[in-house]
PDB file of N, CA and C in Angstrom:
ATOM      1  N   UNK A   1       0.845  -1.175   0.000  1.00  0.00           N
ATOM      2  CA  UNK A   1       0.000   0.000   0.000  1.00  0.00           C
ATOM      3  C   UNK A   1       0.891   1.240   0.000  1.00  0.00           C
ATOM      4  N   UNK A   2       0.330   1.897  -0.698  1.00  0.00           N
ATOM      5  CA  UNK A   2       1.470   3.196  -0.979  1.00  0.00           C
ATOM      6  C   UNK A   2       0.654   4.504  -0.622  1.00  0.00           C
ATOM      7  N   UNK A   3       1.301   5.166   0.081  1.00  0.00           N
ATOM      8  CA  UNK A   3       0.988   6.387   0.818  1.00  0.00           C
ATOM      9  C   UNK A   3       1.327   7.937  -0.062  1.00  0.00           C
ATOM     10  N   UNK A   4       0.863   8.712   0.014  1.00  0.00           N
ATOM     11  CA  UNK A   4       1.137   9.552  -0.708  1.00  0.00           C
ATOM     12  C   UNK A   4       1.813  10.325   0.157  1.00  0.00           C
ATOM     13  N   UNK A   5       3.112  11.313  -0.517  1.00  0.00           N
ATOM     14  CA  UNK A   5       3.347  12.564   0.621  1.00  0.00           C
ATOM     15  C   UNK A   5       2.165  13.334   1.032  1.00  0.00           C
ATOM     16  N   UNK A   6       1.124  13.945   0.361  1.00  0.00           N
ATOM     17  CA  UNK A   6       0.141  15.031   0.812  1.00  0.00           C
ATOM     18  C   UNK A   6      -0.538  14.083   1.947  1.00  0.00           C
ATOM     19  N   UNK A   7      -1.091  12.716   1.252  1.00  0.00           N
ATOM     20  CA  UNK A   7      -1.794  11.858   2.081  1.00  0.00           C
ATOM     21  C   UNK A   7      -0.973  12.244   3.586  1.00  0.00           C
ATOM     22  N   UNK A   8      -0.077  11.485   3.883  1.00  0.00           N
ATOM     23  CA  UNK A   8       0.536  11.983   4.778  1.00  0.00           C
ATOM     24  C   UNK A   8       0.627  13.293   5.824  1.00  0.00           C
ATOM     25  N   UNK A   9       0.950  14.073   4.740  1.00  0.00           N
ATOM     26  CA  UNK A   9       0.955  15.701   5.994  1.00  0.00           C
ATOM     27  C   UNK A   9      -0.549  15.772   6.492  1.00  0.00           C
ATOM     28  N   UNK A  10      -1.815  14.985   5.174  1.00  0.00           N
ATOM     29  CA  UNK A  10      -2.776  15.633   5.484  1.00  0.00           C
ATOM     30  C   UNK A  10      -3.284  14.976   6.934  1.00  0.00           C
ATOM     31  N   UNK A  11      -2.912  13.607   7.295  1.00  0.00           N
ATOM     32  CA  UNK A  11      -2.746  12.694   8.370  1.00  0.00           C
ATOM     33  C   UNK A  11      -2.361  13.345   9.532  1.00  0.00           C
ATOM     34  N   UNK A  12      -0.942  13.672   9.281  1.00  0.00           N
ATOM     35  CA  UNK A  12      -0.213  14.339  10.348  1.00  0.00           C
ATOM     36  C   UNK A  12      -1.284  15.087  10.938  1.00  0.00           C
ATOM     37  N   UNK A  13      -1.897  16.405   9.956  1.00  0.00           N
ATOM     38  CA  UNK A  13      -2.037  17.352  10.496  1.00  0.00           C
ATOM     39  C   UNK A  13      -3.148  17.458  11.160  1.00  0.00           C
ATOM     40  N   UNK A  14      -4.169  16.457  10.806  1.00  0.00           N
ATOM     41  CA  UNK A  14      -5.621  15.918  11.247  1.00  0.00           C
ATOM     42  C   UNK A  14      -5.229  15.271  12.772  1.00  0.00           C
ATOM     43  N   UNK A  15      -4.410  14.786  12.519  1.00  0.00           N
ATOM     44  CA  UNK A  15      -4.229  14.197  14.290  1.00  0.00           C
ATOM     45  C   UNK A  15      -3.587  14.979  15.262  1.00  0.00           C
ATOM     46  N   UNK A  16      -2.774  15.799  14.494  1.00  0.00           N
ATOM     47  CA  UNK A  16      -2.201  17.110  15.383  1.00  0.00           C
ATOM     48  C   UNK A  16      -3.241  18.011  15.749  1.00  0.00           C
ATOM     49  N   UNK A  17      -4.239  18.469  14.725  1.00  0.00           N
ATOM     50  CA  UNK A  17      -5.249  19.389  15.162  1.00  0.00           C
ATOM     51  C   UNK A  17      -6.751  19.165  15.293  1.00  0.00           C
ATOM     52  N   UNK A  18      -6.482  17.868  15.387  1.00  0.00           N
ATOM     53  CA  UNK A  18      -8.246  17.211  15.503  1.00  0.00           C
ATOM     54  C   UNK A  18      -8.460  18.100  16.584  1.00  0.00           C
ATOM     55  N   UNK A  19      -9.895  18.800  17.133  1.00  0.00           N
ATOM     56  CA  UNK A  19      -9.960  19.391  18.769  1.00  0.00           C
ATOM     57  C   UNK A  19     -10.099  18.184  19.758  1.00  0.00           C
ATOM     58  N   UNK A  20     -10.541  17.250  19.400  1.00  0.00           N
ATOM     59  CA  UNK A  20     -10.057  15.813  20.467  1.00  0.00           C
ATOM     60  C   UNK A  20      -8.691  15.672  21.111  1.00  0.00           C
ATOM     61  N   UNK A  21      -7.844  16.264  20.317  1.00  0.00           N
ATOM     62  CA  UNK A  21      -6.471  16.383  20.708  1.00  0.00           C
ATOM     63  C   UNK A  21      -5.786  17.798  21.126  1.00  0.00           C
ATOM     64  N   UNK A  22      -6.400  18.666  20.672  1.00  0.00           N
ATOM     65  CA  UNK A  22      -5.886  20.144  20.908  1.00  0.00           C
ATOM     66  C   UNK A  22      -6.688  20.334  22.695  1.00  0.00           C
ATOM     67  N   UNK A  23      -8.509  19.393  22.981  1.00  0.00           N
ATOM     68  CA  UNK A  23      -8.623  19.495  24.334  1.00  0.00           C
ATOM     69  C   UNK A  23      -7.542  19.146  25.234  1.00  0.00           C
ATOM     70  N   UNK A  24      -7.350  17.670  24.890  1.00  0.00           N
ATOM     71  CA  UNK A  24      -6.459  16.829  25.391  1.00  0.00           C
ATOM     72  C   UNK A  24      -5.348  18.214  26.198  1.00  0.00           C
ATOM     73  N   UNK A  25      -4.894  18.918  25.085  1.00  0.00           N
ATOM     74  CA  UNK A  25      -3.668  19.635  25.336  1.00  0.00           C
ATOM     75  C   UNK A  25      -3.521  20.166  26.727  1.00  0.00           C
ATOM     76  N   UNK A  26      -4.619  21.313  27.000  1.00  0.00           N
ATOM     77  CA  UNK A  26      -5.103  22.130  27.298  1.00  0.00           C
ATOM     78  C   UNK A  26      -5.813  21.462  28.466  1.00  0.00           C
ATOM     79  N   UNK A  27      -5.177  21.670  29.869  1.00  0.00           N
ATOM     80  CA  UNK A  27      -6.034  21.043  30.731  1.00  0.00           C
ATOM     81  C   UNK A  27      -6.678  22.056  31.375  1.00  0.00           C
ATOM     82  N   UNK A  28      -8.322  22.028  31.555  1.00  0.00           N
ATOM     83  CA  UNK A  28      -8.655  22.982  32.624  1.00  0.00           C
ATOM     84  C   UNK A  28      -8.732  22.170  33.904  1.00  0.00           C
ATOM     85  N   UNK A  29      -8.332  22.278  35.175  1.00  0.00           N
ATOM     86  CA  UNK A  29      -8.793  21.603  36.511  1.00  0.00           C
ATOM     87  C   UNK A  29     -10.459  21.750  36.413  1.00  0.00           C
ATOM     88  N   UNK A  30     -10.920  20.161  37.038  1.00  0.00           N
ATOM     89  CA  UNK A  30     -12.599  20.064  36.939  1.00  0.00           C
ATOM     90  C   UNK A  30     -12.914  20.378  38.017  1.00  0.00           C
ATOM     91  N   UNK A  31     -14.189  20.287  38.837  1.00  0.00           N
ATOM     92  CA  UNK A  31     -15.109  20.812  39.699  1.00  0.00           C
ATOM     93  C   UNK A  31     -13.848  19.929  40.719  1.00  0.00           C
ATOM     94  N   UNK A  32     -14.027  20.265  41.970  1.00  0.00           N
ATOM     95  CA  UNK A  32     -12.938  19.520  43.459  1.00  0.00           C
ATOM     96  C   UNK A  32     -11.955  19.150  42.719  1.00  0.00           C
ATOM     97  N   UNK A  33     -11.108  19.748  41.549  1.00  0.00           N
ATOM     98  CA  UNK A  33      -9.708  19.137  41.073  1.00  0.00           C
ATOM     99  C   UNK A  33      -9.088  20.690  41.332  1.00  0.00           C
ATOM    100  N   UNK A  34      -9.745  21.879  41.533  1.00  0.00           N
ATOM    101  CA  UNK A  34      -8.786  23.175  41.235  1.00  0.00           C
ATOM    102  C   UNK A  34      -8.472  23.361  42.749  1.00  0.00           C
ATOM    103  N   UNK A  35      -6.421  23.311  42.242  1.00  0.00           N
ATOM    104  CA  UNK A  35      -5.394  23.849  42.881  1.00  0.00           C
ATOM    105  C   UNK A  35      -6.290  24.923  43.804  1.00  0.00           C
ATOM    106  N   UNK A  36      -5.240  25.206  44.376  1.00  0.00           N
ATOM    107  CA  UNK A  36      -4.937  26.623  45.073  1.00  0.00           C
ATOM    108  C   UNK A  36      -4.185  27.792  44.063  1.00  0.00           C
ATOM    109  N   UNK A  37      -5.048  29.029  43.990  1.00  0.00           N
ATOM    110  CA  UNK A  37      -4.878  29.876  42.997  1.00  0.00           C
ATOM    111  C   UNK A  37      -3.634  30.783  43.391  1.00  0.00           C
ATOM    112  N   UNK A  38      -3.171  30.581  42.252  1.00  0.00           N
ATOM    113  CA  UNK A  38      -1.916  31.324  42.416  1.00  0.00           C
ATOM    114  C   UNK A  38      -1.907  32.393  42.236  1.00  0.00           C
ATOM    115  N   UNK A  39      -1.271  33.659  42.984  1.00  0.00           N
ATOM    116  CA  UNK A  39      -1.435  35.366  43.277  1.00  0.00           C
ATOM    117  C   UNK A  39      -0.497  35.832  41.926  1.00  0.00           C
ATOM    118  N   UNK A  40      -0.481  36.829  41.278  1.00  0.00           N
ATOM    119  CA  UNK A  40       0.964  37.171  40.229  1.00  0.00           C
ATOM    120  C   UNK A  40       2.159  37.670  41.171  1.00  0.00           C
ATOM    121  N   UNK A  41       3.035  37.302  40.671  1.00  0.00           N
ATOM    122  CA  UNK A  41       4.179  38.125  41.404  1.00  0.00           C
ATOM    123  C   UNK A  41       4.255  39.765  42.559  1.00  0.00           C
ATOM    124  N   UNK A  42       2.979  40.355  41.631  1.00  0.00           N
ATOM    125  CA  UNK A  42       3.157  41.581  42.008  1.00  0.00           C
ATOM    126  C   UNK A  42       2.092  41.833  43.512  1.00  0.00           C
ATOM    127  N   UNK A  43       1.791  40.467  43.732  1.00  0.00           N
ATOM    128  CA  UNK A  43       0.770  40.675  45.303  1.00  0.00           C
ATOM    129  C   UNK A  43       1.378  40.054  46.544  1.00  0.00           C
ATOM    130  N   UNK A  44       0.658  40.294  47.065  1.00  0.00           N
ATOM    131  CA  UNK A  44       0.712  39.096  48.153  1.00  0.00           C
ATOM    132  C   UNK A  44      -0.743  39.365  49.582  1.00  0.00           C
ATOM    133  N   UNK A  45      -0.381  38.837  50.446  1.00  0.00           N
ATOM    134  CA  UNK A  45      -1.536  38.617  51.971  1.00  0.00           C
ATOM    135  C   UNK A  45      -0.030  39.111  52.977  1.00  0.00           C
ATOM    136  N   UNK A  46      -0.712  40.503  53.195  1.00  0.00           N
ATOM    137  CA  UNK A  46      -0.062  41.015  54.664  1.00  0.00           C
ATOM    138  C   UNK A  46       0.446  40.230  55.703  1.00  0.00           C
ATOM    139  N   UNK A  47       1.285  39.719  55.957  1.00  0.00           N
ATOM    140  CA  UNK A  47       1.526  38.857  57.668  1.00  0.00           C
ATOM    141  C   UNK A  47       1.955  39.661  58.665  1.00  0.00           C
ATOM    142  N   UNK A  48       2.917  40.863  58.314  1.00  0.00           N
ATOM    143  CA  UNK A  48       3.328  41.633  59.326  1.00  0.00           C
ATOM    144  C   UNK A  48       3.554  43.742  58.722  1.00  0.00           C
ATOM    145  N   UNK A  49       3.718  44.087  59.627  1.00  0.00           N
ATOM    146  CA  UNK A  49       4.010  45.492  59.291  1.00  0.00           C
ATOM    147  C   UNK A  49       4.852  46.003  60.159  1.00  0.00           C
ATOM    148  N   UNK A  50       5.735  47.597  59.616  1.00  0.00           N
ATOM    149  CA  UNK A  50       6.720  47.798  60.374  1.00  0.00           C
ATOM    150  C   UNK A  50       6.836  49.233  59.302  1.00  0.00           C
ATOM    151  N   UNK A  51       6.454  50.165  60.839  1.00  0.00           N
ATOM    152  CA  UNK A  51       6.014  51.577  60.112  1.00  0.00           C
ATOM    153  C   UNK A  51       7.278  51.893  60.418  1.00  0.00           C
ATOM    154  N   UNK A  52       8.035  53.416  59.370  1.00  0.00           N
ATOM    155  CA  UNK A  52       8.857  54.156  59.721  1.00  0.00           C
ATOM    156  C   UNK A  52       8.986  55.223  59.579  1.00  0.00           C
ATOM    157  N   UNK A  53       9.162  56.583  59.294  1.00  0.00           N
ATOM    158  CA  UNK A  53       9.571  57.702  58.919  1.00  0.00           C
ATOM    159  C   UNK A  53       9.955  57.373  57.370  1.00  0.00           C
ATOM    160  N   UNK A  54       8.632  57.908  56.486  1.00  0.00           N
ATOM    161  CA  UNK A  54       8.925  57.952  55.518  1.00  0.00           C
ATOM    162  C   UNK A  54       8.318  56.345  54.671  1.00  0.00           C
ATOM    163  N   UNK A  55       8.790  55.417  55.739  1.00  0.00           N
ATOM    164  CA  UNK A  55       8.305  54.288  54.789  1.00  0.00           C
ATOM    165  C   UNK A  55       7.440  53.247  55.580  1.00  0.00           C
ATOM    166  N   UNK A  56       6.657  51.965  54.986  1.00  0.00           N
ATOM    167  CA  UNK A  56       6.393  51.120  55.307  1.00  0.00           C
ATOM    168  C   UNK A  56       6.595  49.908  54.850  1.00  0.00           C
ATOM    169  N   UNK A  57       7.401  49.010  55.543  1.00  0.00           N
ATOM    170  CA  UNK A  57       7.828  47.455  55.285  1.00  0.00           C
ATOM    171  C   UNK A  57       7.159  46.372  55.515  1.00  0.00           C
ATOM    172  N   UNK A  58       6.369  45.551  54.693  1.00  0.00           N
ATOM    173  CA  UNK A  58       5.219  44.755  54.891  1.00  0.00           C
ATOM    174  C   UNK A  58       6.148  43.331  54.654  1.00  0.00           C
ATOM    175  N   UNK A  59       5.669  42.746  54.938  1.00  0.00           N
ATOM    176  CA  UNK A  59       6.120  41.283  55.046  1.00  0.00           C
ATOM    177  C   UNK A  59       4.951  40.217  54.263  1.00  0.00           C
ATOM    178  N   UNK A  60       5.237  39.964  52.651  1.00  0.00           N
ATOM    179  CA  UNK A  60       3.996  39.402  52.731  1.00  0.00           C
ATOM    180  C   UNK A  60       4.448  38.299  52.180  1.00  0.00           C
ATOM    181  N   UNK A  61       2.942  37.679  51.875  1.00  0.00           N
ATOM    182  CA  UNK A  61       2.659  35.773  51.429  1.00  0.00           C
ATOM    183  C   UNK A  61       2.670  35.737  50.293  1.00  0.00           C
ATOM    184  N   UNK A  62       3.008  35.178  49.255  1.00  0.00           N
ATOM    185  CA  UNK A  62       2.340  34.448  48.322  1.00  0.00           C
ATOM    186  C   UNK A  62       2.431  33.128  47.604  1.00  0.00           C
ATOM    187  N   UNK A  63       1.596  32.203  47.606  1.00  0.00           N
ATOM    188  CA  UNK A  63       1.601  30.972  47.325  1.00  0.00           C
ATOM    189  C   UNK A  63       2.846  30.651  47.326  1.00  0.00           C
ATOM    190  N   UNK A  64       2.463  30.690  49.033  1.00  0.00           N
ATOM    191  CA  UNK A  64       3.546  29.837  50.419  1.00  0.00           C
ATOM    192  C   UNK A  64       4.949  30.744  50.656  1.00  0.00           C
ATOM    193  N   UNK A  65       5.318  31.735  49.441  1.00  0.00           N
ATOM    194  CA  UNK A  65       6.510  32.235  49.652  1.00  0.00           C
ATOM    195  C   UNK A  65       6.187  33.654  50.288  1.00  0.00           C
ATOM    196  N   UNK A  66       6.839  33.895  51.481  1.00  0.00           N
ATOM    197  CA  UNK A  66       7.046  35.336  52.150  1.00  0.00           C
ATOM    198  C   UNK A  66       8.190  35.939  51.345  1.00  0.00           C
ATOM    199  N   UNK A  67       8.146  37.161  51.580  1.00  0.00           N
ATOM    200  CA  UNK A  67       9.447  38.309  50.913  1.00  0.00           C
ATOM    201  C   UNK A  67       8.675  39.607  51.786  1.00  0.00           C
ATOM    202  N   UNK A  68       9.556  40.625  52.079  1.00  0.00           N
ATOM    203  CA  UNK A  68       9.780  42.341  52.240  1.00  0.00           C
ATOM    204  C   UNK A  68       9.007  42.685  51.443  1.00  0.00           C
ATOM    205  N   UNK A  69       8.607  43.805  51.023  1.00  0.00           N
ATOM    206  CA  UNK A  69       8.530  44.792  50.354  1.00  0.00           C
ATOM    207  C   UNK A  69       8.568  46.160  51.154  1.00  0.00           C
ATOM    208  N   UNK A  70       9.179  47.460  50.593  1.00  0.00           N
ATOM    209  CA  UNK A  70       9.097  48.665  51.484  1.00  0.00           C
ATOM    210  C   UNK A  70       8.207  49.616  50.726  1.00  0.00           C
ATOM    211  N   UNK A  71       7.414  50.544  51.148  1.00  0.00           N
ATOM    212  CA  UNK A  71       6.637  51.445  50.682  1.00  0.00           C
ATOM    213  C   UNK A  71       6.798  52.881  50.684  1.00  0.00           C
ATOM    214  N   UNK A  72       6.232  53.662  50.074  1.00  0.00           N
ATOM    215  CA  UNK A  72       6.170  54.585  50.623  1.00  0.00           C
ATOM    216  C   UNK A  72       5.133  54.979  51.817  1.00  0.00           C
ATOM    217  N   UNK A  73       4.937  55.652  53.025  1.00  0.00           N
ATOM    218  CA  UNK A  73       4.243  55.266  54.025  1.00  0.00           C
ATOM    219  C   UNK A  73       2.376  54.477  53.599  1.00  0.00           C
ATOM    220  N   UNK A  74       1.882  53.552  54.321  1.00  0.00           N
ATOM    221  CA  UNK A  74       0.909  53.199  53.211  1.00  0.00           C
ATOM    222  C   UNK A  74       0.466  52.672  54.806  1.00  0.00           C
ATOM    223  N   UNK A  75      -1.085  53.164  54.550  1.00  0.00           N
ATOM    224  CA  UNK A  75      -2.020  52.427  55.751  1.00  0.00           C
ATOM    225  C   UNK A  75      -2.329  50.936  55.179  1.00  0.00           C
ATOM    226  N   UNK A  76      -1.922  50.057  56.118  1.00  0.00           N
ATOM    227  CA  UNK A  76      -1.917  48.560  56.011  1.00  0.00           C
ATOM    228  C   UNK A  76      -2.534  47.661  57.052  1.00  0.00           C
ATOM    229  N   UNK A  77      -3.253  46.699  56.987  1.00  0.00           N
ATOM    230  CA  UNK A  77      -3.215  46.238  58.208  1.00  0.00           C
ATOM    231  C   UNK A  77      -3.100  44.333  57.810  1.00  0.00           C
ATOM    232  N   UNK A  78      -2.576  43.560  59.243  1.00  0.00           N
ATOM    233  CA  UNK A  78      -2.389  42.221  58.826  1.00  0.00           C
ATOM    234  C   UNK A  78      -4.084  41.464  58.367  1.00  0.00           C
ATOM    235  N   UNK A  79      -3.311  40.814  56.830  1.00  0.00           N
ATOM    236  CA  UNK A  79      -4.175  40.068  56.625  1.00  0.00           C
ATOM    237  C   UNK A  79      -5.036  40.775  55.215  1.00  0.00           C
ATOM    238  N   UNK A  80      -4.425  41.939  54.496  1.00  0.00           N
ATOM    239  CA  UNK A  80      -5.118  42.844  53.838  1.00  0.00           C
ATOM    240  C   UNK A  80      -4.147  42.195  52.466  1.00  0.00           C
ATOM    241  N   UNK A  81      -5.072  42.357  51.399  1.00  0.00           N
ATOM    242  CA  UNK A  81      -3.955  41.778  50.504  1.00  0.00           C
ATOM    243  C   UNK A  81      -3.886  42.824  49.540  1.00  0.00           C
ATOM    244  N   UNK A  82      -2.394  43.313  49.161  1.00  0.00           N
ATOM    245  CA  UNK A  82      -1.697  44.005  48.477  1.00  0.00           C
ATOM    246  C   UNK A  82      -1.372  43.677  47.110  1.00  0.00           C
ATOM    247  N   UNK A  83      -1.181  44.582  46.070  1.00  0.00           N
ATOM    248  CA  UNK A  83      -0.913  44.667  45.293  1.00  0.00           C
ATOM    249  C   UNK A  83       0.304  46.065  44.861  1.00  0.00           C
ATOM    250  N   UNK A  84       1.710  45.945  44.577  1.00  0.00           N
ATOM    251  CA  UNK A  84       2.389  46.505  44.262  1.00  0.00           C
ATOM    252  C   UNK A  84       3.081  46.888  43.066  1.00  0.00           C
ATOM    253  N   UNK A  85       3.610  47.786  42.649  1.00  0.00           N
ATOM    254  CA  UNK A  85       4.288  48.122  41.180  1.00  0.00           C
ATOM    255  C   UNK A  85       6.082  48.485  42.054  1.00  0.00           C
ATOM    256  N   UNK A  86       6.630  47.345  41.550  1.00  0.00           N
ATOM    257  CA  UNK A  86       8.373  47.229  41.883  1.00  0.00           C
ATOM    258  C   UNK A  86       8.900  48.439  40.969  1.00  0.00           C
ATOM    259  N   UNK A  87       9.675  48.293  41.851  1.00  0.00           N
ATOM    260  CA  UNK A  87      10.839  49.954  41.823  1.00  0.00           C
ATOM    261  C   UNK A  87      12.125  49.016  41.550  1.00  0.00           C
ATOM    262  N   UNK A  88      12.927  48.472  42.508  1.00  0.00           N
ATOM    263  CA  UNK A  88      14.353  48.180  42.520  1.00  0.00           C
ATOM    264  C   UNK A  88      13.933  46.751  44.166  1.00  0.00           C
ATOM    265  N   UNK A  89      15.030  46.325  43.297  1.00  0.00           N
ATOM    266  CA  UNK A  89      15.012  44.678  44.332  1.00  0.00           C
ATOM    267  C   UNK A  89      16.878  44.862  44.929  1.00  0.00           C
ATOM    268  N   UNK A  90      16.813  45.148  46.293  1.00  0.00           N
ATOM    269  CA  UNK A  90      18.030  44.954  47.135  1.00  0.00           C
ATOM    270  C   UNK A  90      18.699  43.703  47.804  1.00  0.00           C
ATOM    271  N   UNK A  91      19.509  43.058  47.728  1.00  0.00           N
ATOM    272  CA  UNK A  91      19.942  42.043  48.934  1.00  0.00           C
ATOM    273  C   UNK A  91      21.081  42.252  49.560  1.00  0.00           C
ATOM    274  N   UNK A  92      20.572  41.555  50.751  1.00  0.00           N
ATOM    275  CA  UNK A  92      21.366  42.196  51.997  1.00  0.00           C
ATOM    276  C   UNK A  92      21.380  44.130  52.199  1.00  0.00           C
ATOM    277  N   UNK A  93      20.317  43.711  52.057  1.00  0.00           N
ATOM    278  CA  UNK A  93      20.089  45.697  52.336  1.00  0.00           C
ATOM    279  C   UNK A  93      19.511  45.812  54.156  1.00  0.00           C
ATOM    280  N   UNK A  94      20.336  46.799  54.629  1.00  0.00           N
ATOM    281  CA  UNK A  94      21.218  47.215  55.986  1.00  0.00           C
ATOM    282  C   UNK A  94      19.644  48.730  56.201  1.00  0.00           C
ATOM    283  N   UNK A  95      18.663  48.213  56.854  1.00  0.00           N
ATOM    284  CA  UNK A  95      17.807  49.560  57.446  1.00  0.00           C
ATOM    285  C   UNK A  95      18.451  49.680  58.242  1.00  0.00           C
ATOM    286  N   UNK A  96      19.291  51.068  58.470  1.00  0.00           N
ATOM    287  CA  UNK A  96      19.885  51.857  59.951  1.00  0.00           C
ATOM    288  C   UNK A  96      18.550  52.038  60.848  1.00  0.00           C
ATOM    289  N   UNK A  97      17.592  52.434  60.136  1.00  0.00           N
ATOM    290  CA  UNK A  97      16.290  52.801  61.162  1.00  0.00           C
ATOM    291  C   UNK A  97      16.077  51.999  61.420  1.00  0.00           C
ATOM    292  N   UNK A  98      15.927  50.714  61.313  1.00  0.00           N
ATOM    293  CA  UNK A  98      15.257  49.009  62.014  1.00  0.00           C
ATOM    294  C   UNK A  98      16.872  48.725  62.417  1.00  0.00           C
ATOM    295  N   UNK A  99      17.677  49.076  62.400  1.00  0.00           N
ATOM    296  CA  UNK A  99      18.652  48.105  62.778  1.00  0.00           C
ATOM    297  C   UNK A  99      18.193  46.565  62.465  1.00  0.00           C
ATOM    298  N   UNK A 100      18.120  46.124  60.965  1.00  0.00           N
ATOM    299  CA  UNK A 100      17.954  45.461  60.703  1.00  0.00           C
ATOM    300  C   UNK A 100      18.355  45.257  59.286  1.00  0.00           C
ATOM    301  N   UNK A 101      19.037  43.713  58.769  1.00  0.00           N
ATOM    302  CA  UNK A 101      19.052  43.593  57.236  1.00  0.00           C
ATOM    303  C   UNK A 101      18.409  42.599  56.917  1.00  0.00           C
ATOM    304  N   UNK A 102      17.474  42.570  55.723  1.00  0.00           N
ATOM    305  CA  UNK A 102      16.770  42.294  54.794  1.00  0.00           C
ATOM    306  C   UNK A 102      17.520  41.175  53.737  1.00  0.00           C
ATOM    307  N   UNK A 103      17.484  39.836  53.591  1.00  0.00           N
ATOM    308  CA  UNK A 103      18.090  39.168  52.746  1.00  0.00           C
ATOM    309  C   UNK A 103      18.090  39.928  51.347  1.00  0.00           C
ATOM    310  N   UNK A 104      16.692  40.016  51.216  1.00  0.00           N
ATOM    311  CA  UNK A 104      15.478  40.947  50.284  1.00  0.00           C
ATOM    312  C   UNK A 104      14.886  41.429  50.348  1.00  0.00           C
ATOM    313  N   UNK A 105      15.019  42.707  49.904  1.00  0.00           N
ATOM    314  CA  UNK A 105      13.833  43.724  50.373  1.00  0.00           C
ATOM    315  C   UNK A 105      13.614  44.696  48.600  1.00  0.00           C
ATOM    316  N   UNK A 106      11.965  44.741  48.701  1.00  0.00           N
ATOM    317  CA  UNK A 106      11.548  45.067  47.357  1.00  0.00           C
ATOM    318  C   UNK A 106      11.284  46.323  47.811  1.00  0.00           C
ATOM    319  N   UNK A 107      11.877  47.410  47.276  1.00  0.00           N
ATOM    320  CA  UNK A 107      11.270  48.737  46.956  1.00  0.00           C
ATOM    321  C   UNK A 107      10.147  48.873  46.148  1.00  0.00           C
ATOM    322  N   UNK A 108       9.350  49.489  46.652  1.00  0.00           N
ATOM    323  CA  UNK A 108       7.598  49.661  45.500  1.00  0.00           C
ATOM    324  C   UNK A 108       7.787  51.265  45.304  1.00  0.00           C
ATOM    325  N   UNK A 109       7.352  51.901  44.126  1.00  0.00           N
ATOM    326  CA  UNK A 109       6.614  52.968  43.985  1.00  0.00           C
ATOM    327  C   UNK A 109       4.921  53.055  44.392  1.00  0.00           C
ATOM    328  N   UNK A 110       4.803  52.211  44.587  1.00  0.00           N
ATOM    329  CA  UNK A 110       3.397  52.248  44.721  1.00  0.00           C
ATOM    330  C   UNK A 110       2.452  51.084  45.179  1.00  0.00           C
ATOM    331  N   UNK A 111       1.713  51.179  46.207  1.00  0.00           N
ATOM    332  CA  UNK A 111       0.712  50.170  46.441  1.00  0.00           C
ATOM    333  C   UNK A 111      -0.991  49.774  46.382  1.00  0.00           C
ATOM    334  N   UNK A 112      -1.338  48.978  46.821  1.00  0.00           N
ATOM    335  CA  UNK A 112      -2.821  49.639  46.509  1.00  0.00           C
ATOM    336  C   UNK A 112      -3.766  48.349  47.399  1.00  0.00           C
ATOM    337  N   UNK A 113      -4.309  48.495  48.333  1.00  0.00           N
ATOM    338  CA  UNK A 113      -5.571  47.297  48.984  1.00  0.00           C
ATOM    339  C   UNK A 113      -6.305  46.760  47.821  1.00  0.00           C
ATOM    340  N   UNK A 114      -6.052  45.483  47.433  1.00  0.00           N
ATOM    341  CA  UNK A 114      -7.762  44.874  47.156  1.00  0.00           C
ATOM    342  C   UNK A 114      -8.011  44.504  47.797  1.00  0.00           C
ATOM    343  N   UNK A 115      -9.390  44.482  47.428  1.00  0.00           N
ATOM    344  CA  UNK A 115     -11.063  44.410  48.011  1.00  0.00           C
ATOM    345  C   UNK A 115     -11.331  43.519  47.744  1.00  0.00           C
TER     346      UNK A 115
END
């Protein structure tokens, strides 16, 4: 039996793009199968705060990972979840005012509560 080249690609391409197979691809999680939703980089869930002259250093969560971020002064409270726009990322950055260093600490221009 002899196959043609077109026969062929046209094969290929039917089984590559049947939508039986393009679902396949493409998994959505079903009803009691969806994860825990993952936040974008640029959020997180408040755990701690630490006001200063000039700034505020939040300590937050996101899917499981904590990190810094510093603000410009920003009413916060634990448990409020944030959303930030990054400025500059420091390590081993030395607050004289906390007498404290930061493995990492994210500078923000800007923050904002969701609701």
């Amino acid at each position: 039996m002899k196959i043609s080249f077109l026969s062929l690609i046209a094969l290929v391409g039917y089984l590559l793009f049947n939508p039986a197979n393009v679902m396949a691809l493409h998994h959505e999680p079903q009803d009691g199968q969806e994860s825990a939703k993952k936040l974008p980089t640029n959020e997180g869930k408040v755990i701690s705060v630490i006001d200063t002259t000039g700034y505020t250093y939040m300590e937050l969560e996101n899917s499981g990972n904590k990190f810094w971020i510093a603000a410009p002064t920003t009413k916060v409270n634990k448990g409020d979840h944030i959303r930030f726009v990054e400025s500059m990322v420091m390590t081993n950055f030395t607050s004289k005012t906390l007498n404290r260093t930061f493995s990492t600490l994210i500078f923000v221009s800007s923050t904002e509560v969701k609701k």
